[in-house]
PDB file of N, CA and C in Angstrom:
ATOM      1  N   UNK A   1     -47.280  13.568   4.534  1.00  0.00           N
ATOM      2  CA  UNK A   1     -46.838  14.495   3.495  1.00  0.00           C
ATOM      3  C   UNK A   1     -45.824  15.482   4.079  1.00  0.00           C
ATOM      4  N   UNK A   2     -44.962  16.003   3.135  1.00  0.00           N
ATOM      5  CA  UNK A   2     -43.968  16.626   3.698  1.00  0.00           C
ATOM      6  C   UNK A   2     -44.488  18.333   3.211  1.00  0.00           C
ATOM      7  N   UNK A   3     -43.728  19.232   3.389  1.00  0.00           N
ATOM      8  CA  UNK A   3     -43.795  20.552   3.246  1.00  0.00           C
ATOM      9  C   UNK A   3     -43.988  20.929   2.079  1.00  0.00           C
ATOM     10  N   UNK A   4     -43.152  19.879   1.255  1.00  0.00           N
ATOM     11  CA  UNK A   4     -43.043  20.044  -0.663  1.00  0.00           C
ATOM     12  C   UNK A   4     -44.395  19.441  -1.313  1.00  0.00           C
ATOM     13  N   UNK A   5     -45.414  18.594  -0.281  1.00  0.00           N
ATOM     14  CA  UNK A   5     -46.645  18.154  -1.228  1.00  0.00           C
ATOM     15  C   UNK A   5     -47.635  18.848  -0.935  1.00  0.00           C
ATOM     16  N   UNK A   6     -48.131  20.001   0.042  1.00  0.00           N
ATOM     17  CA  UNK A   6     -49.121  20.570   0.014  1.00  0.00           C
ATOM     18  C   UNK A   6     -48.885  21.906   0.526  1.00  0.00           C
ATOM     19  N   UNK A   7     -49.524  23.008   0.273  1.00  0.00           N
ATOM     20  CA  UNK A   7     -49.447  23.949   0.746  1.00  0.00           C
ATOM     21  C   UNK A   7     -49.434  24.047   2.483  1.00  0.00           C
ATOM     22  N   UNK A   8     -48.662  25.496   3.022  1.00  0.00           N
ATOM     23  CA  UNK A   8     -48.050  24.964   4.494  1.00  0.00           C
ATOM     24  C   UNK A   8     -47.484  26.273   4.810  1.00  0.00           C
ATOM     25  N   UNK A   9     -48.191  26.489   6.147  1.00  0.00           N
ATOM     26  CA  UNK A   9     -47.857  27.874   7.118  1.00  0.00           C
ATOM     27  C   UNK A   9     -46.001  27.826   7.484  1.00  0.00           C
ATOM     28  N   UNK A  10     -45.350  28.936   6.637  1.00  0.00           N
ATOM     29  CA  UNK A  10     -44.012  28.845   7.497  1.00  0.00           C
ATOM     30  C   UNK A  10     -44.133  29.787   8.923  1.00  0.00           C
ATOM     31  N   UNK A  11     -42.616  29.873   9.174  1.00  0.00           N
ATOM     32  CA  UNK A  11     -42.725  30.058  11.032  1.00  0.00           C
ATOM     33  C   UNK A  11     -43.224  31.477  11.000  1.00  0.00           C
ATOM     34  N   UNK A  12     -43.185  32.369   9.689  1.00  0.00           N
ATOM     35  CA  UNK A  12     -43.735  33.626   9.963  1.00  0.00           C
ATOM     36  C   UNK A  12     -44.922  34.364   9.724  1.00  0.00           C
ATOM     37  N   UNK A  13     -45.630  32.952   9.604  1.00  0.00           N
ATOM     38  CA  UNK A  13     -47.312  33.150   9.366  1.00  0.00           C
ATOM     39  C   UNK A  13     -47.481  33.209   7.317  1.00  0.00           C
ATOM     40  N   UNK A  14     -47.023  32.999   7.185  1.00  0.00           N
ATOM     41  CA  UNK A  14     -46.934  33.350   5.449  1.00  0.00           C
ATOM     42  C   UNK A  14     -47.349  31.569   4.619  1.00  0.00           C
ATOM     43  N   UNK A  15     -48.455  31.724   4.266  1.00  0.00           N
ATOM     44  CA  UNK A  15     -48.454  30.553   3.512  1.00  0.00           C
ATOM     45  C   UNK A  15     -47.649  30.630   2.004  1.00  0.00           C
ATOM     46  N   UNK A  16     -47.172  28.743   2.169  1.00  0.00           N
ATOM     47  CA  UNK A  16     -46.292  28.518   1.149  1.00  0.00           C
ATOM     48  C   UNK A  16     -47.193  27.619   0.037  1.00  0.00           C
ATOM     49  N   UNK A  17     -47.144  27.737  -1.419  1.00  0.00           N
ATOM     50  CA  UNK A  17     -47.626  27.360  -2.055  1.00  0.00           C
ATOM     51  C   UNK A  17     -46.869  26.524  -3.161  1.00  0.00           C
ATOM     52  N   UNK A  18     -45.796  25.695  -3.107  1.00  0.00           N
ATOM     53  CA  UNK A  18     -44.827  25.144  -3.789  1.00  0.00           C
ATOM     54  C   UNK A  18     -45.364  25.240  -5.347  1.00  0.00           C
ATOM     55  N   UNK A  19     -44.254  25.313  -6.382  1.00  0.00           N
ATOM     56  CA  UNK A  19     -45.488  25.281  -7.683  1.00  0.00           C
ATOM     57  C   UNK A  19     -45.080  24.249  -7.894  1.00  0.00           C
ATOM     58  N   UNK A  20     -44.580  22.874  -7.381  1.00  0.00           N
ATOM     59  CA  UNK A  20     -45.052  21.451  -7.947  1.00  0.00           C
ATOM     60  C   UNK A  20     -46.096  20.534  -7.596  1.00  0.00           C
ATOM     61  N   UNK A  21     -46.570  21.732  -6.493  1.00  0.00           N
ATOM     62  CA  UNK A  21     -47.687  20.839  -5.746  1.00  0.00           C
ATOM     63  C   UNK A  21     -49.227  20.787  -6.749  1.00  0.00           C
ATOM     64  N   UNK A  22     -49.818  19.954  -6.709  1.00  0.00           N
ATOM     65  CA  UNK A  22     -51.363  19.608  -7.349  1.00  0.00           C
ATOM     66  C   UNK A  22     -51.739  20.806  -7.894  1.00  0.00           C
ATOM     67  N   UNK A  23     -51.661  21.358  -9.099  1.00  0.00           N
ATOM     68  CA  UNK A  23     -52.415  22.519  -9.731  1.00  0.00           C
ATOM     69  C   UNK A  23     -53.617  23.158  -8.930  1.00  0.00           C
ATOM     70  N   UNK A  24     -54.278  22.458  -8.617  1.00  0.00           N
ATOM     71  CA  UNK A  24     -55.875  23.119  -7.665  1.00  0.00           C
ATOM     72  C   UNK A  24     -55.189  24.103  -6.729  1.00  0.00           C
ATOM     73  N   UNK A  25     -53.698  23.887  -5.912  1.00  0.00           N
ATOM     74  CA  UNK A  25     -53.590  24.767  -5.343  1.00  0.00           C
ATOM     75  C   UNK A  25     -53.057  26.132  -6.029  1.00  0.00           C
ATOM     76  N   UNK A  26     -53.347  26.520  -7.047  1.00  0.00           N
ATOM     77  CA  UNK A  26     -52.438  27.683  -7.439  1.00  0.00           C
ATOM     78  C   UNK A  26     -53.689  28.418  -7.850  1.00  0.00           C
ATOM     79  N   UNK A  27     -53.605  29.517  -6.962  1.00  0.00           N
ATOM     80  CA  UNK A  27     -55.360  30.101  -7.063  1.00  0.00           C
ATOM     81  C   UNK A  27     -54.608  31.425  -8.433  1.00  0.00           C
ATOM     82  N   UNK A  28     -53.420  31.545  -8.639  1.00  0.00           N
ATOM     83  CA  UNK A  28     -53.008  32.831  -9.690  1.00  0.00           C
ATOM     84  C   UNK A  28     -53.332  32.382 -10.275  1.00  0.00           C
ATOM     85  N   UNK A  29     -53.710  31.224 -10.524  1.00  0.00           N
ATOM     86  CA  UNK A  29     -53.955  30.534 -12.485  1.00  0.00           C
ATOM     87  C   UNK A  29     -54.670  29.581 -12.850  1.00  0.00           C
ATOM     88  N   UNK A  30     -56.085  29.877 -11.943  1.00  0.00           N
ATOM     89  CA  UNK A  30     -57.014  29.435 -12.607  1.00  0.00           C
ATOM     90  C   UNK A  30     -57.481  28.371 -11.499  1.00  0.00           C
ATOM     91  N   UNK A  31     -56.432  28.346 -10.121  1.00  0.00           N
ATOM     92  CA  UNK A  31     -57.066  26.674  -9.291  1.00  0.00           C
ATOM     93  C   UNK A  31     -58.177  27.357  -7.931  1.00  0.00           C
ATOM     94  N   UNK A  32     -58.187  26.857  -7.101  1.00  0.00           N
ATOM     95  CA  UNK A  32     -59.681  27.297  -6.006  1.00  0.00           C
ATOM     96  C   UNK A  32     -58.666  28.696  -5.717  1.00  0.00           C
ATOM     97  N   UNK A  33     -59.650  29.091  -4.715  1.00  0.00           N
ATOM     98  CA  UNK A  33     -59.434  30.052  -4.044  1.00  0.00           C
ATOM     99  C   UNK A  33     -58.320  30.388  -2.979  1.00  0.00           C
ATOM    100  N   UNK A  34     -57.595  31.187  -2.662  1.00  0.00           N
ATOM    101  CA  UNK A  34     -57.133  30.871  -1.400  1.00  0.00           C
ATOM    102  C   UNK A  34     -57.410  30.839  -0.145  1.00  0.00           C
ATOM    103  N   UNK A  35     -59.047  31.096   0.125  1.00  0.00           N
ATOM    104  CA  UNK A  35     -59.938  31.107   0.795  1.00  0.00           C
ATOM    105  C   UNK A  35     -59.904  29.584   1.195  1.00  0.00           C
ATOM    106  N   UNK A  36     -60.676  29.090   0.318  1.00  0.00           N
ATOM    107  CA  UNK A  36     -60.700  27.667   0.457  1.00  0.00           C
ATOM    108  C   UNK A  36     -59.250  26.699   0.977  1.00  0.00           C
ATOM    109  N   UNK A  37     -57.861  27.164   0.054  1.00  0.00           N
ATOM    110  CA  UNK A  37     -56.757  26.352   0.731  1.00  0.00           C
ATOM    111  C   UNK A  37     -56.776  26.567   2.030  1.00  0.00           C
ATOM    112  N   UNK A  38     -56.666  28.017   2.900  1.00  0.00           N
ATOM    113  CA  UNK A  38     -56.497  28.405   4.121  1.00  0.00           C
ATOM    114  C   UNK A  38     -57.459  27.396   4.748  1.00  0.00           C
ATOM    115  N   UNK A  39     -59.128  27.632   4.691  1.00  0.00           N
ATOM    116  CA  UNK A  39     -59.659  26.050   5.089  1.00  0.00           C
ATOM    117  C   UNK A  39     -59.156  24.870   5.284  1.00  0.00           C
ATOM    118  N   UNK A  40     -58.871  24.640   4.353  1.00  0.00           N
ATOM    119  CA  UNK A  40     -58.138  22.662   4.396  1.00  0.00           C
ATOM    120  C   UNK A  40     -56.653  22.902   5.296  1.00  0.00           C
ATOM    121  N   UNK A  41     -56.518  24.057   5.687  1.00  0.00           N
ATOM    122  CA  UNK A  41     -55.300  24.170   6.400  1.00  0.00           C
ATOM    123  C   UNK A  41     -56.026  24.557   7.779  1.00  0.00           C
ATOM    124  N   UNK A  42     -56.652  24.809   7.900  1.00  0.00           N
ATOM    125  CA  UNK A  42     -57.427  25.518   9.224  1.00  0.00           C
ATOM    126  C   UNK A  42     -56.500  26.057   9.930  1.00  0.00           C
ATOM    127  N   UNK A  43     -56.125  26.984   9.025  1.00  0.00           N
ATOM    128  CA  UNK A  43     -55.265  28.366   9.536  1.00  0.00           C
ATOM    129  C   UNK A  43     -56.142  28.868  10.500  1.00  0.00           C
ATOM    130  N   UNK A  44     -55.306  29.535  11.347  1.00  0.00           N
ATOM    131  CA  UNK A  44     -55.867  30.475  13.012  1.00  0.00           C
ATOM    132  C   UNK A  44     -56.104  31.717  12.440  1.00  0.00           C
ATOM    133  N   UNK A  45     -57.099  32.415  13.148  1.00  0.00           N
ATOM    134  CA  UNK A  45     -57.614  33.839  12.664  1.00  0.00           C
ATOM    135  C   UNK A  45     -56.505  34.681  12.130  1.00  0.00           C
ATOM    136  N   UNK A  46     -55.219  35.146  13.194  1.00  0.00           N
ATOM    137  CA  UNK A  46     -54.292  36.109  12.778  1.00  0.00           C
ATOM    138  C   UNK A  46     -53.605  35.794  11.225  1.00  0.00           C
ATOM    139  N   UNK A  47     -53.676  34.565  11.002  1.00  0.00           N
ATOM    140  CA  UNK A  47     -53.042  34.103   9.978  1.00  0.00           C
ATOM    141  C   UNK A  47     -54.033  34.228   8.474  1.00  0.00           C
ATOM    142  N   UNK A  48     -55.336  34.296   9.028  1.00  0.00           N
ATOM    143  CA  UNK A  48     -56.355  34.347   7.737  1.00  0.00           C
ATOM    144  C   UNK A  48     -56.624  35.858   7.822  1.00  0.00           C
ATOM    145  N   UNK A  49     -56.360  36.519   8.704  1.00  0.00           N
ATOM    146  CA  UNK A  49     -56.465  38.144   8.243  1.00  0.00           C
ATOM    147  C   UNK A  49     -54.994  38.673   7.541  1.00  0.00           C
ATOM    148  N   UNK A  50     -54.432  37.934   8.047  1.00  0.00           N
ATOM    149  CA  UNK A  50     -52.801  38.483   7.166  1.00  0.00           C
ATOM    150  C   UNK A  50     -53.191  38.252   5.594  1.00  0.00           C
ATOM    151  N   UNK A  51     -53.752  37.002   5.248  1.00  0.00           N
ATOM    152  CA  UNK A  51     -53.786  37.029   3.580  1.00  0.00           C
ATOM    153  C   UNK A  51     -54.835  37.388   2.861  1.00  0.00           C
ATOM    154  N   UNK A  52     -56.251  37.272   3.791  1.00  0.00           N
ATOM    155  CA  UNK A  52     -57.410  37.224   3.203  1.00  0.00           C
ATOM    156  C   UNK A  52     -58.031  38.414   3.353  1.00  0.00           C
ATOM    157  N   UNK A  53     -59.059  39.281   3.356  1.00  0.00           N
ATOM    158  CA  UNK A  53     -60.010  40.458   3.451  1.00  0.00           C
ATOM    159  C   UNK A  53     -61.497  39.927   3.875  1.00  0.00           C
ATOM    160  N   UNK A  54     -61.967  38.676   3.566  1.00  0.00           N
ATOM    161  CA  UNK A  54     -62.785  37.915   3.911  1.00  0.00           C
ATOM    162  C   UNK A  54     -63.507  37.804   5.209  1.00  0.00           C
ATOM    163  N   UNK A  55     -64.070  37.481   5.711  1.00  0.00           N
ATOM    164  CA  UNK A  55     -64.507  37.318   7.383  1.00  0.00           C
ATOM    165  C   UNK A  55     -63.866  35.409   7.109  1.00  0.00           C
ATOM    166  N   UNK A  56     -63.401  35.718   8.693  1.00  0.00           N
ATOM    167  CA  UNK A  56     -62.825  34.312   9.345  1.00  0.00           C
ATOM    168  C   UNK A  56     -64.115  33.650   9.309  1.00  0.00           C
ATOM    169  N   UNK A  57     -63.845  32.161   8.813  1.00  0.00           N
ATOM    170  CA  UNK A  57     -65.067  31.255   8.508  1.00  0.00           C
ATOM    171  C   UNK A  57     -65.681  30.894  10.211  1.00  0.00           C
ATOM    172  N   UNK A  58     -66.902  31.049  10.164  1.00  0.00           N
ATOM    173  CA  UNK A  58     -67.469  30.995  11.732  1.00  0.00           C
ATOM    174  C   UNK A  58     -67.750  32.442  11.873  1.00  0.00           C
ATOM    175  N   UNK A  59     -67.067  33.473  11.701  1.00  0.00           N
ATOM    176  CA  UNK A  59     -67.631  34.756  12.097  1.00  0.00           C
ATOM    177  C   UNK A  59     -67.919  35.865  11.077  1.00  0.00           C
ATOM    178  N   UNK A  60     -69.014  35.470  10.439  1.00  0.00           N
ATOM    179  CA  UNK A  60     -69.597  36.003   9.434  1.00  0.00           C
ATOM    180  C   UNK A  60     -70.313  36.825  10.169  1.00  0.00           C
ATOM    181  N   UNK A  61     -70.584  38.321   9.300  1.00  0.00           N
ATOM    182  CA  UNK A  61     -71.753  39.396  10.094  1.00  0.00           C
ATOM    183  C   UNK A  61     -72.649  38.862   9.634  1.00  0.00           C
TER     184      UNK A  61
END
């Protein structure tokens, strides 16, 4: 898959969310979470505190 079929970390840590990609990914309108995309991406910690407020999955209090 290329950059345009799934959601995808650019070089400045910022996830990209194309809007032609599979509806499930568009958490503004109704699809999962962006919790969950960052998962299936197994984004690195610095990158899941930049978007999320959440605890990094594994280090739950």
């Amino acid at each position: 898959m290329n950059d345009q079929d799934k959601p995808y970390i650019d070089d400045n840590g910022t996830i990209v969310i194309p809007f032609n990609i599979d509806k499930k990914y568009h958490f503004w309108n109704g699809g999962q979470h962006l919790s969950k995309t960052m998962q299936e991406l197994n984004v690195p910690e610095d990158i899941w505190h930049k978007h999320i407020e959440k605890p990094y999955p594994g280090n739950a209090a």
